[in-house]
C-alpha atoms as a PDB file:
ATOM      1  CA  UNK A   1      15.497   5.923   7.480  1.00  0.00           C
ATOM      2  CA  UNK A   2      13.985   6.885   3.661  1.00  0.00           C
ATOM      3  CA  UNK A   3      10.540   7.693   3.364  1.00  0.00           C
ATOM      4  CA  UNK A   4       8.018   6.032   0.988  1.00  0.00           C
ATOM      5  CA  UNK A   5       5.579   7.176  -1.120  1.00  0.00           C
ATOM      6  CA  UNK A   6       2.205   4.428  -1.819  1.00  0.00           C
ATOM      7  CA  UNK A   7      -0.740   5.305  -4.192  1.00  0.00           C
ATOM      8  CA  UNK A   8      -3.547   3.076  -4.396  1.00  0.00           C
ATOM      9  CA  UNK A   9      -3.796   2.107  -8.793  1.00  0.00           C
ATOM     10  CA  UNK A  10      -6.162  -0.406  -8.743  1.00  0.00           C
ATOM     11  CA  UNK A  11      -9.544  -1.282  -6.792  1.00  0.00           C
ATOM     12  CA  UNK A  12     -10.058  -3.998  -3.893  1.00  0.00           C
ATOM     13  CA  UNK A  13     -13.094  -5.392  -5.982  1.00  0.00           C
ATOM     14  CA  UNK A  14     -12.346  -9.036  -5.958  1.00  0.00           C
ATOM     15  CA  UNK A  15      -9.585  -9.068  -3.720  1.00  0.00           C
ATOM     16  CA  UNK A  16      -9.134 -11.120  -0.299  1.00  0.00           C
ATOM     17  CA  UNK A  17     -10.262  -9.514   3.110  1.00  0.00           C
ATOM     18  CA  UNK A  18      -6.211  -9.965   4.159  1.00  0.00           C
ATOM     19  CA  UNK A  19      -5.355  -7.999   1.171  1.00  0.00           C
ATOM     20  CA  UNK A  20      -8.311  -4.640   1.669  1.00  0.00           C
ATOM     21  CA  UNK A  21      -6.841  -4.995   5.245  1.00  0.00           C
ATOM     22  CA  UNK A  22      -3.338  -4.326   4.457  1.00  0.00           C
ATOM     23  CA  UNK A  23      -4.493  -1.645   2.461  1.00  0.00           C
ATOM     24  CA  UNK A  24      -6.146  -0.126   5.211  1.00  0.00           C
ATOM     25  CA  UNK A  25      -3.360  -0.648   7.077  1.00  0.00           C
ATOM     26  CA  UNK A  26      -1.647   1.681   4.708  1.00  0.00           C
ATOM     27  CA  UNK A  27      -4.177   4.599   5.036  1.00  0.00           C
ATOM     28  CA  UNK A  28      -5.476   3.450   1.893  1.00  0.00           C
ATOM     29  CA  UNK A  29      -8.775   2.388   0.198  1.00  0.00           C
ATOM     30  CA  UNK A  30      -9.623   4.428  -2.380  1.00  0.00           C
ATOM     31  CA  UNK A  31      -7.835   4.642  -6.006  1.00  0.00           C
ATOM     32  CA  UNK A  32      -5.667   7.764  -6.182  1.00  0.00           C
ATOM     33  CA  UNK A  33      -5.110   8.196  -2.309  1.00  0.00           C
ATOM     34  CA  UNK A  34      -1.602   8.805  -1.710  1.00  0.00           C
ATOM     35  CA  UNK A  35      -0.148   7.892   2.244  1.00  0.00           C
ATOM     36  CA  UNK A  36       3.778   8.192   3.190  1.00  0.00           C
ATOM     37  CA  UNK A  37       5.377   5.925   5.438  1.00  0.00           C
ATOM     38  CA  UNK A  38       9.064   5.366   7.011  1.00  0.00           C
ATOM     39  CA  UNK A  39      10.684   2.073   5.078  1.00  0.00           C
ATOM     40  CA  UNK A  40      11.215  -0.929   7.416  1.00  0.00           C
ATOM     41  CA  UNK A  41      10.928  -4.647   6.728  1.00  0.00           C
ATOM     42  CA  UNK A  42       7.328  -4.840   8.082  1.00  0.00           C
ATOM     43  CA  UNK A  43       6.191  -2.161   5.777  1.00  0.00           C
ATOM     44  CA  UNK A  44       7.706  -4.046   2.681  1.00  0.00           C
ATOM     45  CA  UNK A  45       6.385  -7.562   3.623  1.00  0.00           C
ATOM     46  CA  UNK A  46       2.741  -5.450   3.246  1.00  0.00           C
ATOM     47  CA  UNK A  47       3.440  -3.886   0.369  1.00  0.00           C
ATOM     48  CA  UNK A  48       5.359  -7.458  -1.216  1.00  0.00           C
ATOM     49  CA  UNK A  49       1.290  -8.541  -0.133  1.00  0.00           C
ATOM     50  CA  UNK A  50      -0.789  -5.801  -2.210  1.00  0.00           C
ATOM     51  CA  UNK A  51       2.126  -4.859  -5.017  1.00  0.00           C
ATOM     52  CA  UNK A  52      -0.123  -5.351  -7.830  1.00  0.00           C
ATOM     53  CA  UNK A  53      -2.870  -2.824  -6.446  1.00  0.00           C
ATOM     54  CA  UNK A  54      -0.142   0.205  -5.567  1.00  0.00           C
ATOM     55  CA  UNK A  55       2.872   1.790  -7.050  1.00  0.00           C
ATOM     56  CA  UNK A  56       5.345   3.402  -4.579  1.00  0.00           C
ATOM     57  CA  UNK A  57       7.734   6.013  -4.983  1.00  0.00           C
ATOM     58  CA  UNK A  58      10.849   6.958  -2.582  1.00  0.00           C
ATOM     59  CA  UNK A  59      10.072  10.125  -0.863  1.00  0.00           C
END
């Protein structure tokens, strides 16, 4: 399984609670923290959630 790479971009001000929780979710919260993660399907259905507050990167 390939490894991914997700960096918070943009801030949760103004978001939805469901979408600061799937960025906690991540290991994220901040902008510029970086967490790395195994690809599945549940881990793209969170980031399909939150794609316009990260950028990801294969590992």
């Amino acid at each position: 399984m390939s490894s991914v790479r997700i960096t918070q971009v943009r801030s949760t001000i103004g978001q939805t609670d469901r979408h600061i929780g799937t960025l906690r979710a991540l290991g994220l919260g901040k902008i510029g923290r970086t967490s790395e993660h195994k690809d599945s399907p549940v881990l793209q259905g969170m980031l399909r959630q939150v794609n316009h507050l990260v950028r990801v990167e294969s590992a």
